[in-house]
C-alpha atoms as a PDB file:
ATOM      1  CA  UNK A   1      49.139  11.984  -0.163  1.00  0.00           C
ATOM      2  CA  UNK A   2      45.986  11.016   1.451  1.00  0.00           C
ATOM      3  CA  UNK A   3      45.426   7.244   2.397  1.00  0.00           C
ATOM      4  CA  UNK A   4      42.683   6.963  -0.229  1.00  0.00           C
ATOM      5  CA  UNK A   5      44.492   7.904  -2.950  1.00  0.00           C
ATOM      6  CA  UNK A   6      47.601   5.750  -2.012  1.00  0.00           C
ATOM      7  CA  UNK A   7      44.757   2.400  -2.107  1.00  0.00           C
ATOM      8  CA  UNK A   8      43.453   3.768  -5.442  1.00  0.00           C
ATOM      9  CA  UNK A   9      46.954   4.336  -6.718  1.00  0.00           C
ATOM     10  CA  UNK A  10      47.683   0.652  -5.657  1.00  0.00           C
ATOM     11  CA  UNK A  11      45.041  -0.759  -6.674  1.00  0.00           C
ATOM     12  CA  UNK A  12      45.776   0.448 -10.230  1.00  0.00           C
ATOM     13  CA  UNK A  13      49.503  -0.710 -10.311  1.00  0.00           C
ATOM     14  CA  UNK A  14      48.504  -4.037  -9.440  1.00  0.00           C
ATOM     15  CA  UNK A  15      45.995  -4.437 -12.239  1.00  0.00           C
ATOM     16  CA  UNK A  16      47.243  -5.329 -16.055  1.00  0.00           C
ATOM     17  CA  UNK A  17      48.906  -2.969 -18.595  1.00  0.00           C
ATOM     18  CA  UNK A  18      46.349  -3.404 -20.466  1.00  0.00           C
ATOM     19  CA  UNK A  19      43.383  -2.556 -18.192  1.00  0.00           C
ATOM     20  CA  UNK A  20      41.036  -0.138 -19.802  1.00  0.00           C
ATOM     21  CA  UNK A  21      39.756   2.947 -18.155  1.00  0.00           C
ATOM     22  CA  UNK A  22      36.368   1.435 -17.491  1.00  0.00           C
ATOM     23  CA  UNK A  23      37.721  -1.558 -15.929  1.00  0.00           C
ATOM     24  CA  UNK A  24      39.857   0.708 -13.570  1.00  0.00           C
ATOM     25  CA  UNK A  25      36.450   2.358 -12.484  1.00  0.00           C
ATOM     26  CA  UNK A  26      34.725  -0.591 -11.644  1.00  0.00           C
ATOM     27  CA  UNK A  27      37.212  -1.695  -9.694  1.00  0.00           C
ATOM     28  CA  UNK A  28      37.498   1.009  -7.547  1.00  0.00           C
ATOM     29  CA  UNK A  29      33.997   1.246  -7.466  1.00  0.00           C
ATOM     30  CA  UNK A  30      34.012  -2.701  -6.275  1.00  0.00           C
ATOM     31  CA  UNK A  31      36.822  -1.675  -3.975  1.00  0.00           C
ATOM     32  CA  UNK A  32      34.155   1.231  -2.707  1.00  0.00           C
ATOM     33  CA  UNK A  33      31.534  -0.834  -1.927  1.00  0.00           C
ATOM     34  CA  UNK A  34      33.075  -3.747  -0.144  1.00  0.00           C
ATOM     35  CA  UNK A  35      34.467  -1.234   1.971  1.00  0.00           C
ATOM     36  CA  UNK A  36      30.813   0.640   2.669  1.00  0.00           C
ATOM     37  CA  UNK A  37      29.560  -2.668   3.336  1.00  0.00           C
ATOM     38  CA  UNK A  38      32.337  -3.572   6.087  1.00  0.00           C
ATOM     39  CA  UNK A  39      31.478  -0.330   7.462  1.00  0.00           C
ATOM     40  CA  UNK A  40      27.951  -1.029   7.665  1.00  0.00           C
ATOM     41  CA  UNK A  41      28.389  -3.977   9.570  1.00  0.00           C
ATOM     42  CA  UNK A  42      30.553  -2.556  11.759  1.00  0.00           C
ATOM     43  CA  UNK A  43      28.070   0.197  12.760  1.00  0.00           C
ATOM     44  CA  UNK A  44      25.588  -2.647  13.099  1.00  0.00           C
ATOM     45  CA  UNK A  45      23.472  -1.406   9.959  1.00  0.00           C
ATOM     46  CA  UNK A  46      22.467  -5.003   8.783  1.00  0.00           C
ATOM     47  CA  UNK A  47      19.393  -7.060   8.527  1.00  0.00           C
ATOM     48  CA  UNK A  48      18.563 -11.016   9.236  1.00  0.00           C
ATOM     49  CA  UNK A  49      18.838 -13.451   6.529  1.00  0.00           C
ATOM     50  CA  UNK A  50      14.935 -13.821   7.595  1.00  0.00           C
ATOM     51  CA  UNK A  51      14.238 -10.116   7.072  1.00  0.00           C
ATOM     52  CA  UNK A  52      16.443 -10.190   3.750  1.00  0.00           C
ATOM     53  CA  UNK A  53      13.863 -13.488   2.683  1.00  0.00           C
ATOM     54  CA  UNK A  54      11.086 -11.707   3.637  1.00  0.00           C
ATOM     55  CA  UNK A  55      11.477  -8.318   1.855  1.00  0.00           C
ATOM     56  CA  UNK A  56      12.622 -10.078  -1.277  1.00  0.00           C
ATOM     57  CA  UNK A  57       9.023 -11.815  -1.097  1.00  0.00           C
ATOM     58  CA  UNK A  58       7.595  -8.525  -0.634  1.00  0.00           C
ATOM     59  CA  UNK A  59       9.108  -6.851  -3.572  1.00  0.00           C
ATOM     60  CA  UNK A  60       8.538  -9.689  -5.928  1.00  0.00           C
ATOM     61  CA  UNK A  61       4.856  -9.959  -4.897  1.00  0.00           C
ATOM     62  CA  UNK A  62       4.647  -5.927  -5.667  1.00  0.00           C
ATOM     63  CA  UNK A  63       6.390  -6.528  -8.650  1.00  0.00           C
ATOM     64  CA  UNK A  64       3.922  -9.381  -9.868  1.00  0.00           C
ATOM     65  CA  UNK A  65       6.571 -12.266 -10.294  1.00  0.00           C
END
């Protein structure tokens, strides 16, 4: 069985009997992200809190707020 599948698998067991179908999603889909972001760092794809400030500004000025 592939790694992946043995996390998801996991991840599932640990959460309540009760957990709905849609709650399983998002958290694998929570669990998908935090690992694409880790990875992005690691590969150095990550801006400046500046640059983060600064194109906020810009999109809210484009968006007239």
């Amino acid at each position: 069985m592939s790694q992946a599948k043995e996390e998801a698998l996991e991840l599932i067991r640990k959460m309540p009997d009760t957990a709905s179908t849609a709650e399983i999603l998002e958290e694998l889909y929570f669990k998908e992200q935090v690992e694409r972001g880790l990875r992005d760092v690691l590969e150095g794809r990550t801006i400046s809190h500046q640059e983060l400030k600064e194109r906020l500004a810009q999109w809210r000025k484009s968006a007239g707020r």
